[in-house]
Protein backbone atom coordinates (compact mmCIF):
# COMPACT_ATOMS: atom_id res chain seq x y z
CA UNK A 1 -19.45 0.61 -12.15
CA UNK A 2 -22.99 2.21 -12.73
CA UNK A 3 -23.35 5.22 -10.35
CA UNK A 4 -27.11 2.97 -8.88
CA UNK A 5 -24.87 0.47 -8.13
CA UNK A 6 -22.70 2.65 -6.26
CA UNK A 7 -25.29 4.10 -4.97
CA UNK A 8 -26.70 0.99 -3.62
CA UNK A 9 -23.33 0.43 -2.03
CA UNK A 10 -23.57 2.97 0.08
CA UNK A 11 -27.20 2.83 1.14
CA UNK A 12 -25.89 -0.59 2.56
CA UNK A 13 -22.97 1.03 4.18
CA UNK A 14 -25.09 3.73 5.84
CA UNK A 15 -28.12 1.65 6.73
CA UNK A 16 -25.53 0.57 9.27
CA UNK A 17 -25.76 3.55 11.37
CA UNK A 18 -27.02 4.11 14.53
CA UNK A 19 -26.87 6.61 17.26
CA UNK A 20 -23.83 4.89 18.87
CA UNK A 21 -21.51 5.09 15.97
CA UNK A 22 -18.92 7.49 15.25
CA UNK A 23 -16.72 9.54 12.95
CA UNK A 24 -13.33 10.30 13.83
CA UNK A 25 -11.13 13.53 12.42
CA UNK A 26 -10.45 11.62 9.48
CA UNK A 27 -13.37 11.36 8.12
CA UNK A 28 -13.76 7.43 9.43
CA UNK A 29 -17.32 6.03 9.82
CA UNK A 30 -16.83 3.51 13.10
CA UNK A 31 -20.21 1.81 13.08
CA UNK A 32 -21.48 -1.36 15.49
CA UNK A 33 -19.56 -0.14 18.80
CA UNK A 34 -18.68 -3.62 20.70
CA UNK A 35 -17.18 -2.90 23.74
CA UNK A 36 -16.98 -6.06 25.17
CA UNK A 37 -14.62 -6.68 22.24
CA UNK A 38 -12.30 -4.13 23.35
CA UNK A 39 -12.77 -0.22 24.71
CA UNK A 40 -12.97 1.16 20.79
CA UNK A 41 -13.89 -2.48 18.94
CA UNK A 42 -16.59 -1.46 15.97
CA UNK A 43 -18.36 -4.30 14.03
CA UNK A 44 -17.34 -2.15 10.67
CA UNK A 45 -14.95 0.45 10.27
CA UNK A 46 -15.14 2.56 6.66
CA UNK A 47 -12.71 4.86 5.63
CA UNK A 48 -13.98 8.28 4.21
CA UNK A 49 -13.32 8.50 0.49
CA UNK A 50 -9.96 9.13 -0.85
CA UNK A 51 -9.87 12.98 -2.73
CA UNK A 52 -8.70 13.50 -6.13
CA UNK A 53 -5.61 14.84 -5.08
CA UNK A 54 -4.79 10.89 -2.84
CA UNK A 55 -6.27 9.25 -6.17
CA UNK A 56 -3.55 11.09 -8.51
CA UNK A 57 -0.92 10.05 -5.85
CA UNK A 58 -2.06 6.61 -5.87
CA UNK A 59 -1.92 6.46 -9.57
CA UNK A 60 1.46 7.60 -10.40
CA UNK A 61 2.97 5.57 -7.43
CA UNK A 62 1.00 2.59 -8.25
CA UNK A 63 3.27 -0.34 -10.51
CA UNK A 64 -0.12 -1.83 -12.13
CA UNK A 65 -2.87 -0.35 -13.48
CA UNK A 66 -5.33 0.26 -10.84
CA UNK A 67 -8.70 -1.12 -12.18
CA UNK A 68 -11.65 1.64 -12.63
CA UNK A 69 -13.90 -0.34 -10.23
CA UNK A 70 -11.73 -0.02 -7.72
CA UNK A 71 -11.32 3.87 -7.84
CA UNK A 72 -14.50 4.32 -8.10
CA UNK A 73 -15.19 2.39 -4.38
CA UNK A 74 -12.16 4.24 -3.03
CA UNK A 75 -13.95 7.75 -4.01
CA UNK A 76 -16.66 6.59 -1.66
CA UNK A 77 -14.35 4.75 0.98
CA UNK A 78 -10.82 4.14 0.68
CA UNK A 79 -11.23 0.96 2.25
CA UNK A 80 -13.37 -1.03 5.03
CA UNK A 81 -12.97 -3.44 7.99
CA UNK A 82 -16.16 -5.49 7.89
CA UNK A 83 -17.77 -7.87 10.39
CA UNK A 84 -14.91 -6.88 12.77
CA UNK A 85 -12.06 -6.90 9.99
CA UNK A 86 -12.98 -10.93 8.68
CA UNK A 87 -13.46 -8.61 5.48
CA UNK A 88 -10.73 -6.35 4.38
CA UNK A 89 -11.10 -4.04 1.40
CA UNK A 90 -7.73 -2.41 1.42
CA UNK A 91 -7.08 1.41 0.77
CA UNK A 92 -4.46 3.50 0.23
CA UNK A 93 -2.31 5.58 2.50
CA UNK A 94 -0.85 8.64 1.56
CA UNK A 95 2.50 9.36 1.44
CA UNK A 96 2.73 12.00 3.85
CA UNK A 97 -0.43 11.44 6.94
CA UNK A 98 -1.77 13.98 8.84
CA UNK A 99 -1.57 11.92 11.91
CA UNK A 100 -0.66 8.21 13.45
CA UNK A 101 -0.75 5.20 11.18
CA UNK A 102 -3.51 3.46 13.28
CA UNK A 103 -6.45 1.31 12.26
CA UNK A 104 -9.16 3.83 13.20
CA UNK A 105 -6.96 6.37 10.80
CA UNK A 106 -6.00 4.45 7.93
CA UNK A 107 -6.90 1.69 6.00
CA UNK A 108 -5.12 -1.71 5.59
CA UNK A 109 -2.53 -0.77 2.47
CA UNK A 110 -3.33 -1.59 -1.13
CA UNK A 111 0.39 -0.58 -2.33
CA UNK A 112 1.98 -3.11 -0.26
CA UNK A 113 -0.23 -5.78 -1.27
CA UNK A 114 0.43 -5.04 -5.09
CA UNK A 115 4.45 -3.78 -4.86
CA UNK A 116 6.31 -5.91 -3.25
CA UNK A 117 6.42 -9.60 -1.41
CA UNK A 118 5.18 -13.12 -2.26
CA UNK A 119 1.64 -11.67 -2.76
CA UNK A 120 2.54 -10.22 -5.99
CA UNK A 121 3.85 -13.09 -7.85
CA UNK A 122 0.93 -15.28 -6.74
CA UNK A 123 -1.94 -12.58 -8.12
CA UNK A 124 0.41 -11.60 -11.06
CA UNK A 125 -1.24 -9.33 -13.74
CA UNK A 126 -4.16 -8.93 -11.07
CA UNK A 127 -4.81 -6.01 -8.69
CA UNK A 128 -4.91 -7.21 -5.10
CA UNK A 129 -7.69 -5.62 -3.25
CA UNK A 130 -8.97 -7.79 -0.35
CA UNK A 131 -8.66 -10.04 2.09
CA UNK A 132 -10.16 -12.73 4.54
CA UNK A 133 -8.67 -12.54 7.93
CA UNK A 134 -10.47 -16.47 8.89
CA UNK A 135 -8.35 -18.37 6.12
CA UNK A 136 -6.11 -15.61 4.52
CA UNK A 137 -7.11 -15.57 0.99
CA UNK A 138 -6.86 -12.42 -0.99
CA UNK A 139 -8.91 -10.89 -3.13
CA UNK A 140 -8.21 -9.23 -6.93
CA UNK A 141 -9.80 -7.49 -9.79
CA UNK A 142 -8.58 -9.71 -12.87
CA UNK A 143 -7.91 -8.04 -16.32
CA UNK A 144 -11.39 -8.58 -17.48
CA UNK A 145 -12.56 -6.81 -14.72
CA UNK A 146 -14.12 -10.10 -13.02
CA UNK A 147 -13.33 -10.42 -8.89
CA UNK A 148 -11.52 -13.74 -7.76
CA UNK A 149 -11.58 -14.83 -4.12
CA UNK A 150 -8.15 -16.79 -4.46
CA UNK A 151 -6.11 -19.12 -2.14
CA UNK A 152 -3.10 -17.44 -0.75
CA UNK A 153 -1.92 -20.08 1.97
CA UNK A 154 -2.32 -23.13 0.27
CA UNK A 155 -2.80 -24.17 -3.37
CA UNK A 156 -3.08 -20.44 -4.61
CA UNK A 157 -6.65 -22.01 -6.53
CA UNK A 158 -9.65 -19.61 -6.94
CA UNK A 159 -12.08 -19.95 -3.70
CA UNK A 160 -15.66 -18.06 -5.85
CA UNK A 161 -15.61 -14.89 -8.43
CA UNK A 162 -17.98 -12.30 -9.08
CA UNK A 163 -18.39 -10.70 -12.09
CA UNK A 164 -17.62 -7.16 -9.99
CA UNK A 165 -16.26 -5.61 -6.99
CA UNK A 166 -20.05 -4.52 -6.28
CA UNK A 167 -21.25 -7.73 -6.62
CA UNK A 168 -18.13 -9.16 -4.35
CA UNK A 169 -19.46 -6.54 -1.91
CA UNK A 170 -22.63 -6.77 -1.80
CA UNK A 171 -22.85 -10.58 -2.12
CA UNK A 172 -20.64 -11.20 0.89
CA UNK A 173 -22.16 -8.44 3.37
CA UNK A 174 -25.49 -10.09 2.89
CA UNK A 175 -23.88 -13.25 3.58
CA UNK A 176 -22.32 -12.41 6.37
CA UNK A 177 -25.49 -10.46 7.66
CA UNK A 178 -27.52 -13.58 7.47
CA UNK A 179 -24.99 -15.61 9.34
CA UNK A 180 -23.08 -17.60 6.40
């Protein structure tokens, strides 16, 4: 990914901001507050980016290659729960935490989705790294590096692909900011 387009990425992220938004000890941006929701509801929660150290761990635990793309978003947030988690862009938890495995504190898991269960068979060769909470399909970075909105409930067919996790990003966050 071309550092301007990950550059752009997070321009988007942070244009979010506002004087009501937090960041918790772990480095989490919660952004939107919506208390009617619930007490500590937040339209989009991003998880600070993962060190060098968490990327290594990832890497040598990780059973498939973990695409370049992907560690490249992670360096700038291991993972995000957008438009109140109906987009998931999984992350990776460490081994050892520094505190309680809750959603403010750690990102849906990208291991699980790509190590063990049904999901794994269905993507394959791919690398799992999303999801849609309305109709549970999954996301993953194919070997050519294109992004493939896929079908996990039903006939496992592709939903729409991208040619990139940017342009998966950035494509559905203006969607979903103009109400689509």
């Amino acid at each position: 990914m071309e550092q301007s387009h990950l550059g752009s990425l997070v321009a988007i992220l942070d244009s979010w901001s506002d004087s009501a938004d937090q960041v918790n000890e772990y480095g989490t941006k919660l952004i939107g507050h919506e208390p009617t929701i619930a007490p500590k509801a937040y339209r989009h929660i991003i998880y600070s980016g993962l060190s060098a150290e968490y990327v290594a761990e990832f890497q040598s635990r990780s059973e498939k290659l973990i695409p370049e793309q992907y560690l490249e978003i992670l360096a700038v947030a291991n993972g995000m729960l957008l438009f109140n988690g109906s987009i998931r862009v999984l992350g990776y938890v460490p081994l050892e935490r520094s505190g309680e495995n809750r959603i403010h504190n750690y990102p849906p898991s990208v291991t699980s989705s790509n190590t063990y269960g049904p999901l794994v068979k269905a993507a394959r060769d791919n690398f799992v790294v999303g999801f849609y909470k309305e109709d549970g399909s999954y996301v993953y970075v194919g070997s050519s590096g294109q992004v493939v909105r896929f079908d996990y409930e039903g006939d496992r067919g592709v939903i729409e692909q991208w040619e990139s996790l940017y342009s998966w990003l950035v494509s559905e966050i203006e969607r979903r900011s103009n109400g689509i």
